[in-house]
Every structure is written in structure tokens, then in C-alpha cells.
PDB file of N, CA and C in Angstrom:
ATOM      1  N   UNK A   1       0.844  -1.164   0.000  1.00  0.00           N
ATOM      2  CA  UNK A   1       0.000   0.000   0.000  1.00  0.00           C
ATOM      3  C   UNK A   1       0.897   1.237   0.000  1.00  0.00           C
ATOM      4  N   UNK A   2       0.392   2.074  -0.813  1.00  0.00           N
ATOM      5  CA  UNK A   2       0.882   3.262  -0.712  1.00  0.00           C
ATOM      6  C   UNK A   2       0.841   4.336   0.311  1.00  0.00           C
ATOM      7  N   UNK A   3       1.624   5.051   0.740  1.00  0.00           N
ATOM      8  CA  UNK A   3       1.976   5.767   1.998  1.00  0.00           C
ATOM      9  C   UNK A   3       2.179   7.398   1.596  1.00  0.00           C
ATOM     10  N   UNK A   4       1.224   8.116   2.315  1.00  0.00           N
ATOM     11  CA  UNK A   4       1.706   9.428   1.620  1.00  0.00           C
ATOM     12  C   UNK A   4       1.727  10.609   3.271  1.00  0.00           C
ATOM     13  N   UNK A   5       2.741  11.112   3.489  1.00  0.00           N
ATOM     14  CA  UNK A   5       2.803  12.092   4.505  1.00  0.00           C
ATOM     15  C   UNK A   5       2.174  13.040   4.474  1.00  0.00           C
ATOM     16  N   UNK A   6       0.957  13.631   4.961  1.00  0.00           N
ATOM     17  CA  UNK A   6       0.614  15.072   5.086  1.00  0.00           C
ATOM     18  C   UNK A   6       1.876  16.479   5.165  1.00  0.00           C
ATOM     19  N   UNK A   7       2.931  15.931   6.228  1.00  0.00           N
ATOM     20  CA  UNK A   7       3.878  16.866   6.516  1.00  0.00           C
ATOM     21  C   UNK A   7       4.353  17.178   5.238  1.00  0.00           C
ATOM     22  N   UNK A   8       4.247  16.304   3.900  1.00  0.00           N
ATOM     23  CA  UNK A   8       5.023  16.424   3.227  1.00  0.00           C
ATOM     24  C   UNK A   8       4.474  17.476   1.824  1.00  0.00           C
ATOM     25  N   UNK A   9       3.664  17.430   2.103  1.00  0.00           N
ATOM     26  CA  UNK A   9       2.302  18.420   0.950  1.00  0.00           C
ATOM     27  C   UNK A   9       2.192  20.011   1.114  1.00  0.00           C
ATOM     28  N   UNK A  10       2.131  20.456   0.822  1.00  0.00           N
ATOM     29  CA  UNK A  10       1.659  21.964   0.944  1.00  0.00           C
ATOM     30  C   UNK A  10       0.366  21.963   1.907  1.00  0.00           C
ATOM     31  N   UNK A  11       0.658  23.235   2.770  1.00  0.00           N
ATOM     32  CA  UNK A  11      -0.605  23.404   3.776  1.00  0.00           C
ATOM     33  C   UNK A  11      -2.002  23.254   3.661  1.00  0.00           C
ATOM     34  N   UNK A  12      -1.909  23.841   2.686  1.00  0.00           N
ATOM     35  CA  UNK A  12      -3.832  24.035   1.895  1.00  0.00           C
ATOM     36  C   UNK A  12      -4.158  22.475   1.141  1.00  0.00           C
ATOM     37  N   UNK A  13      -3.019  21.513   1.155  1.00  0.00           N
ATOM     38  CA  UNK A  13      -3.548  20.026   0.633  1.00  0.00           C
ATOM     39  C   UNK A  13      -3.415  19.632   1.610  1.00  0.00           C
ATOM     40  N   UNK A  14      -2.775  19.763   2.569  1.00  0.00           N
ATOM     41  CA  UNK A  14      -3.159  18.533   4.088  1.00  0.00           C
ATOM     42  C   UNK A  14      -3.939  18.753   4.773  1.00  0.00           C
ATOM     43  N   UNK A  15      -4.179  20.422   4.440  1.00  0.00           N
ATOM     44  CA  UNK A  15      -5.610  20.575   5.613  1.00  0.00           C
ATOM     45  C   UNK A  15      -7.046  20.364   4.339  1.00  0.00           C
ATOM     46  N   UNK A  16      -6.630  19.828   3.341  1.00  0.00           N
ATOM     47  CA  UNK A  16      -7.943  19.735   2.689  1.00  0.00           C
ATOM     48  C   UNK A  16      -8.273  18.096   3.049  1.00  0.00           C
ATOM     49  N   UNK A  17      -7.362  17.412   3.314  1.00  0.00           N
ATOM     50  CA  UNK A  17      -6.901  16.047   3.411  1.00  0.00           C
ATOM     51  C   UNK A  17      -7.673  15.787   4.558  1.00  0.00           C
ATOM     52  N   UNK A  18      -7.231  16.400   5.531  1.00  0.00           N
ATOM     53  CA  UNK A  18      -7.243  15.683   6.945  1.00  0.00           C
ATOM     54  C   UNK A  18      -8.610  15.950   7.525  1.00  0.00           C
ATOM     55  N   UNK A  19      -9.322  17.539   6.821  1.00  0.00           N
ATOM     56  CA  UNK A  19     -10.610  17.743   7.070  1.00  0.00           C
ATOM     57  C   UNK A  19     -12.077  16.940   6.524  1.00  0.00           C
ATOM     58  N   UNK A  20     -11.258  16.194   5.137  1.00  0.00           N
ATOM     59  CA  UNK A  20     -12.204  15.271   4.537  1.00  0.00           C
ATOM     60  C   UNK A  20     -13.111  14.890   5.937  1.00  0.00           C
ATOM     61  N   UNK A  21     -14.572  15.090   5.968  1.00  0.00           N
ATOM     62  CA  UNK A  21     -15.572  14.327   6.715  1.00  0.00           C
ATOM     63  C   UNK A  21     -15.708  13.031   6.555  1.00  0.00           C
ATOM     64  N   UNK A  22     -16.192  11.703   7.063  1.00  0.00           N
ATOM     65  CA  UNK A  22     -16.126  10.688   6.722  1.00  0.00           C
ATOM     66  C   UNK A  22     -16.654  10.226   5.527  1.00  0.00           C
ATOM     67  N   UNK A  23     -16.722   8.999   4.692  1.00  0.00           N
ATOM     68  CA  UNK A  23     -17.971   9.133   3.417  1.00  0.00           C
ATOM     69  C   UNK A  23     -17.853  10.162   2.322  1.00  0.00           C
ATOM     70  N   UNK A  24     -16.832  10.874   2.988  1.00  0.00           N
ATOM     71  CA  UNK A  24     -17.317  12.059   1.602  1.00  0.00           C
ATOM     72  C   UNK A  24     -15.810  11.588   0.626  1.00  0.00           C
ATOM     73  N   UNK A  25     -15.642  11.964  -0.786  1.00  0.00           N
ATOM     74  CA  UNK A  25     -14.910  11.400  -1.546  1.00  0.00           C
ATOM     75  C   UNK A  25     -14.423  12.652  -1.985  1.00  0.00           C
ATOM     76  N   UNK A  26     -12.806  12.803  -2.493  1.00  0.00           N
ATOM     77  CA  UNK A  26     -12.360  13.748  -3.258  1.00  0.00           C
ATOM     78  C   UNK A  26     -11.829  13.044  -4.411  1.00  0.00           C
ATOM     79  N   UNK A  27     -12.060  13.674  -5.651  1.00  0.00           N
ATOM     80  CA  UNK A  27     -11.496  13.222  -7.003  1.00  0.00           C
ATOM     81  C   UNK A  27     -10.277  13.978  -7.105  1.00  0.00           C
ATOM     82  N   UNK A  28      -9.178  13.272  -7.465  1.00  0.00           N
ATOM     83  CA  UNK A  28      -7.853  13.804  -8.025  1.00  0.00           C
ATOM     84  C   UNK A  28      -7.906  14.073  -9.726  1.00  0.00           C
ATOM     85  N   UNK A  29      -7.945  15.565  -9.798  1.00  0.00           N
ATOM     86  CA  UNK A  29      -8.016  15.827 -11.338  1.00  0.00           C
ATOM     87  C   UNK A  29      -6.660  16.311 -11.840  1.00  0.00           C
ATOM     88  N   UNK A  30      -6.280  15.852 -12.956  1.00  0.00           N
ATOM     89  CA  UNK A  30      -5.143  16.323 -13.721  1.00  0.00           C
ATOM     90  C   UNK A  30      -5.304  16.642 -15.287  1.00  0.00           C
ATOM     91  N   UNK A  31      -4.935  17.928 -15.628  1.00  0.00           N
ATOM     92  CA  UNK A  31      -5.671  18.289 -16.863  1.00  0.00           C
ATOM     93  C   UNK A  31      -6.880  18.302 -16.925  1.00  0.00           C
ATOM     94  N   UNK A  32      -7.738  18.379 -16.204  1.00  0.00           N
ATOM     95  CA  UNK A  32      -9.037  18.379 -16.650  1.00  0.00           C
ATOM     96  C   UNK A  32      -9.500  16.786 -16.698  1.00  0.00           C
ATOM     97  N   UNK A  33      -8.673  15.865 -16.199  1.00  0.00           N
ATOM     98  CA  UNK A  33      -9.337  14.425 -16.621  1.00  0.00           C
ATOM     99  C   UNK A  33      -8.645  13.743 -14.905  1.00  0.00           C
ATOM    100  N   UNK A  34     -10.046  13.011 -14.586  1.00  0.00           N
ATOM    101  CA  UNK A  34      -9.864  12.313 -13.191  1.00  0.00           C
ATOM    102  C   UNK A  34      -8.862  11.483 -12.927  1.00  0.00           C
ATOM    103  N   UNK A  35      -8.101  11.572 -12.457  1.00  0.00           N
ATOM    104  CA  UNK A  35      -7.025  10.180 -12.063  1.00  0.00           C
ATOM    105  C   UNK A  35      -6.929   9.452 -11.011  1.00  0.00           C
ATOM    106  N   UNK A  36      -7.674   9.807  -9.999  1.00  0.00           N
ATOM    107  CA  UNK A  36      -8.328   9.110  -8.809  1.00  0.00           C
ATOM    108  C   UNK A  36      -9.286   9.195  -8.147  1.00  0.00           C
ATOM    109  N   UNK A  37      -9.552   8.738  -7.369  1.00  0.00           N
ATOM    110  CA  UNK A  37     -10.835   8.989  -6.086  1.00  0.00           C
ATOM    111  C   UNK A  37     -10.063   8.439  -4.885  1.00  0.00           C
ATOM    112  N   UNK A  38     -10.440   9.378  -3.744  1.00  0.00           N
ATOM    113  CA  UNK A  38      -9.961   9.172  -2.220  1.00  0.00           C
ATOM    114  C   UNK A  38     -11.336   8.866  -1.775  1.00  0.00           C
ATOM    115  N   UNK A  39     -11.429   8.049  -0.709  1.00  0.00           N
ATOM    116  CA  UNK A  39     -12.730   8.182  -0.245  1.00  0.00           C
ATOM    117  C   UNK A  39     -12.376   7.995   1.434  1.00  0.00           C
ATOM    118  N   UNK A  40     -12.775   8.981   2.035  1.00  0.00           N
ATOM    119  CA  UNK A  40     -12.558   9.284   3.347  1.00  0.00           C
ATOM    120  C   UNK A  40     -12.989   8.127   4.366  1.00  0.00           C
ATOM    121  N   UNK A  41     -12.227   7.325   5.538  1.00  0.00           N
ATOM    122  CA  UNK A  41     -13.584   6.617   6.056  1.00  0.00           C
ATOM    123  C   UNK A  41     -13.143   6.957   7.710  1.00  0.00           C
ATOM    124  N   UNK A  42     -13.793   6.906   8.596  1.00  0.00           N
ATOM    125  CA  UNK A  42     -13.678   7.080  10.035  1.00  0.00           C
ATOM    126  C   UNK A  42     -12.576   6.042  10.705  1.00  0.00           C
ATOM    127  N   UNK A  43     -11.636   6.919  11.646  1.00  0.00           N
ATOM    128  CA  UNK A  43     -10.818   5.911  12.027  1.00  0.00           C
ATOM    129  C   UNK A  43     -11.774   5.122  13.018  1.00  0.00           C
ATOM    130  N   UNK A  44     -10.821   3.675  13.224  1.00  0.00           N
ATOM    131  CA  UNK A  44     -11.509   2.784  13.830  1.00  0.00           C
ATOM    132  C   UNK A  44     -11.136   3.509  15.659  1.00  0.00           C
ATOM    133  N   UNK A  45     -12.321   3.088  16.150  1.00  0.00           N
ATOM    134  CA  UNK A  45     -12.382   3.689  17.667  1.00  0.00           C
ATOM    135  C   UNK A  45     -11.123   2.988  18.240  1.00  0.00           C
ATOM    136  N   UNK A  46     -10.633   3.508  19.528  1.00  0.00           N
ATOM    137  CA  UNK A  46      -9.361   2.667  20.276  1.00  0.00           C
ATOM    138  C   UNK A  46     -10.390   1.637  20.992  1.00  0.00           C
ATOM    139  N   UNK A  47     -10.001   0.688  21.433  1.00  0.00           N
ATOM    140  CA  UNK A  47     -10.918  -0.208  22.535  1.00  0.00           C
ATOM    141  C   UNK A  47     -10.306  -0.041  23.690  1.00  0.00           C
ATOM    142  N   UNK A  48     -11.601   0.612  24.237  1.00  0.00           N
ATOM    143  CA  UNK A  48     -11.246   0.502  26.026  1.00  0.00           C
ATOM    144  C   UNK A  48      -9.912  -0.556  26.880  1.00  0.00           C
ATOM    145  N   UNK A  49      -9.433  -0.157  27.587  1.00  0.00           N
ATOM    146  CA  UNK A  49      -8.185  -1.386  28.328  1.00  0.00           C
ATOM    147  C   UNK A  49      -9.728  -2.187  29.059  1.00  0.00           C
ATOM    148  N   UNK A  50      -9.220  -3.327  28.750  1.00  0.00           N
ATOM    149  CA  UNK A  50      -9.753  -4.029  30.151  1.00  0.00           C
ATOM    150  C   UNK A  50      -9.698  -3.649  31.262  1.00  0.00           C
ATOM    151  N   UNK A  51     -10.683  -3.670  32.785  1.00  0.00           N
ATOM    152  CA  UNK A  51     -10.583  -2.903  33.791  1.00  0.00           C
ATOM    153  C   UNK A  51      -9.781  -4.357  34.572  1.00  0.00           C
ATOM    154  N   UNK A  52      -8.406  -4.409  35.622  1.00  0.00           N
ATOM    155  CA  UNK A  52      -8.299  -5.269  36.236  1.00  0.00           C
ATOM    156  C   UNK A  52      -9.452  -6.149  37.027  1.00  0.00           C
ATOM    157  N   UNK A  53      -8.803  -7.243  37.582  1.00  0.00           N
ATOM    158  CA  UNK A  53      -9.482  -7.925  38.261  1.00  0.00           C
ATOM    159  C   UNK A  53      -9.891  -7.099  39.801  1.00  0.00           C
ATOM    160  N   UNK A  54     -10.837  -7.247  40.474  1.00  0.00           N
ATOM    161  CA  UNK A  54     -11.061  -6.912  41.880  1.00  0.00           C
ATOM    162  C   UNK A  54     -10.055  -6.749  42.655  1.00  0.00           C
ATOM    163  N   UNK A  55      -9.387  -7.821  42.606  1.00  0.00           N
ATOM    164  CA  UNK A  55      -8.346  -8.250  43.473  1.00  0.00           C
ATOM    165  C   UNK A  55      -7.344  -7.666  43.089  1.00  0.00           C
ATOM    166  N   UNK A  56      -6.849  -7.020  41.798  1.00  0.00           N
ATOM    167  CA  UNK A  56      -5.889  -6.173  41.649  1.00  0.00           C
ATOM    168  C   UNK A  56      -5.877  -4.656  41.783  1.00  0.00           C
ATOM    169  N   UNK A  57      -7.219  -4.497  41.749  1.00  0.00           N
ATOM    170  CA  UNK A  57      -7.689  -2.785  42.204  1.00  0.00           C
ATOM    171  C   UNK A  57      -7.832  -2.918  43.371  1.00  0.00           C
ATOM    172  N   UNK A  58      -7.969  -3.526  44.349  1.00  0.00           N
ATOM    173  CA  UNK A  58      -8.100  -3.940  45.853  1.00  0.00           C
ATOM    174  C   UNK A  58      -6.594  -3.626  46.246  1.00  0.00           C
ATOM    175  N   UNK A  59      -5.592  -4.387  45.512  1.00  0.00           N
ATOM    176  CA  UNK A  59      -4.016  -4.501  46.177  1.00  0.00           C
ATOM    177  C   UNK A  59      -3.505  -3.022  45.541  1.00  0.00           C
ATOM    178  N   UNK A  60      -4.359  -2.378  44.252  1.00  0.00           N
ATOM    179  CA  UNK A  60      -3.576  -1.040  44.104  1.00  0.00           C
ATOM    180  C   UNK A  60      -3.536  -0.075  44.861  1.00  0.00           C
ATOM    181  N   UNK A  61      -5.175   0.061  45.821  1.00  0.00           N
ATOM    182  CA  UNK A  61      -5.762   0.691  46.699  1.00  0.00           C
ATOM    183  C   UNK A  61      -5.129   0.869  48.245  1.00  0.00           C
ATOM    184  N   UNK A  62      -4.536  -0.493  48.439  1.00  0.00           N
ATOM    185  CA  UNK A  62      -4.051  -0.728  49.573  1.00  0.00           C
ATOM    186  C   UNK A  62      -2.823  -0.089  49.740  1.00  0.00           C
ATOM    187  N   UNK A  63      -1.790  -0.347  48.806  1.00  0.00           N
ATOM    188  CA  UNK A  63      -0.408   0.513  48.607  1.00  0.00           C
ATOM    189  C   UNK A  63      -0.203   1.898  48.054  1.00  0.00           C
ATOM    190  N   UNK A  64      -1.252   2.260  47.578  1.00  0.00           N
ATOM    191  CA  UNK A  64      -1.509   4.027  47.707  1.00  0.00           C
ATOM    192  C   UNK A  64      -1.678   4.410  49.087  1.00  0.00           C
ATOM    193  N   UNK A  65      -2.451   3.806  49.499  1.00  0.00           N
ATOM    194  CA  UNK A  65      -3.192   4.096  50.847  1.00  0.00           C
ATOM    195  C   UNK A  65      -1.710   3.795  51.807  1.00  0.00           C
ATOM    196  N   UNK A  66      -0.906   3.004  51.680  1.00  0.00           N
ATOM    197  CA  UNK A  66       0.005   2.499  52.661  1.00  0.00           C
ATOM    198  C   UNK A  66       1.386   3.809  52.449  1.00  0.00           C
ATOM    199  N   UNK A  67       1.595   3.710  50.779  1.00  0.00           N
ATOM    200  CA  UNK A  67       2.431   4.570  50.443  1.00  0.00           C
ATOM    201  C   UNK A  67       2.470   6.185  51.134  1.00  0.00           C
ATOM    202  N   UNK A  68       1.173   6.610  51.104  1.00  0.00           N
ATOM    203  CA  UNK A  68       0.878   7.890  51.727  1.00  0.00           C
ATOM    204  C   UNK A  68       0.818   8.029  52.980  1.00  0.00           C
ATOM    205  N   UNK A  69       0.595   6.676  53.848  1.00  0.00           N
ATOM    206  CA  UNK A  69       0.741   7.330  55.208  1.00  0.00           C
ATOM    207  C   UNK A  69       2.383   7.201  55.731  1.00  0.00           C
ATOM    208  N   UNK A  70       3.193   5.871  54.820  1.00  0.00           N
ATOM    209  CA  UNK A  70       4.249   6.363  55.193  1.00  0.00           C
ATOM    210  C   UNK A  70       5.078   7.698  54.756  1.00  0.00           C
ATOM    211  N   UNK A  71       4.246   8.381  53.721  1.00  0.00           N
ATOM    212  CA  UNK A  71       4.663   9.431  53.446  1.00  0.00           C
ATOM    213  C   UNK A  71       4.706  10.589  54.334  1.00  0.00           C
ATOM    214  N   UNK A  72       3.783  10.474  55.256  1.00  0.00           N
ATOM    215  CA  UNK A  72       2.990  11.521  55.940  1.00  0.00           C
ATOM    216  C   UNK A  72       4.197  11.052  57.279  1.00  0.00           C
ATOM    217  N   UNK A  73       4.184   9.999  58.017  1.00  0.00           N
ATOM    218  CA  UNK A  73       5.027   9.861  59.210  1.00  0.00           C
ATOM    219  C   UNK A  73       6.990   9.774  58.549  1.00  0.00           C
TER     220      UNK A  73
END
């Protein structure tokens, strides 16, 4: 697949680039005759981390809690 840098374009083409809305398509014209189509699509969402087990938010809780009071004495 082909790889193309925004950094590497002139300002007014990367911000035409990057603003593409999802679904929407830009045609690449040269001379007056089409030579491509981009078609914009939504990045895929990140997926949430898994939340630990009980028992590991239990033991994180405990050594904050322990950490700070030996902080305090």
C-alpha cells in the first residue's frame, strides 16, 4: 500500500486532506481528466483497556493508601 505524509504536501492540501468528513470522496483531477478517487472513512475507535481484576484494584488501593501514610510519618 501506498503511503503518503501530510507533513510532506503543501498546507492548503493537508488541511484539505485531513478535514475530509467521513464518506465524503475527493477526485484527483489532472488536466481536466480524473485520475483518482480518495474516499474518506472514520478511524476505527481505540478499545477501552480491560478494567483489572477486583483483586488487583483492591491490592492497588491498599499501597496508595500504605504509600501515603508512610509518606505523611
Amino acid at each position: 500500500m501506498a503511503r503518503l505524509d501530510l507533513d510532506d504536501l503543501p498546507p492548503r492540501v493537508a488541511a484539505l486532506l485531513s478535514d475530509l468528513p467521513a464518506g465524503e470522496e475527493l477526485l484527483l483531477v489532472q488536466h481536466g481528466a480524473v485520475v483518482g478517487r480518495l474516499a474518506a472513512v472514520a478511524a476505527p475507535a481505540a478499545e477501552p483497556e480491560p478494567a483489572p481484576p477486583p483483586e488487583q484494584q483492591m491490592r492497588e488501593v491498599f499501597e496508595n493508601f500504605r504509600a501515603s501514610i508512610e509518606d505523611e510519618f
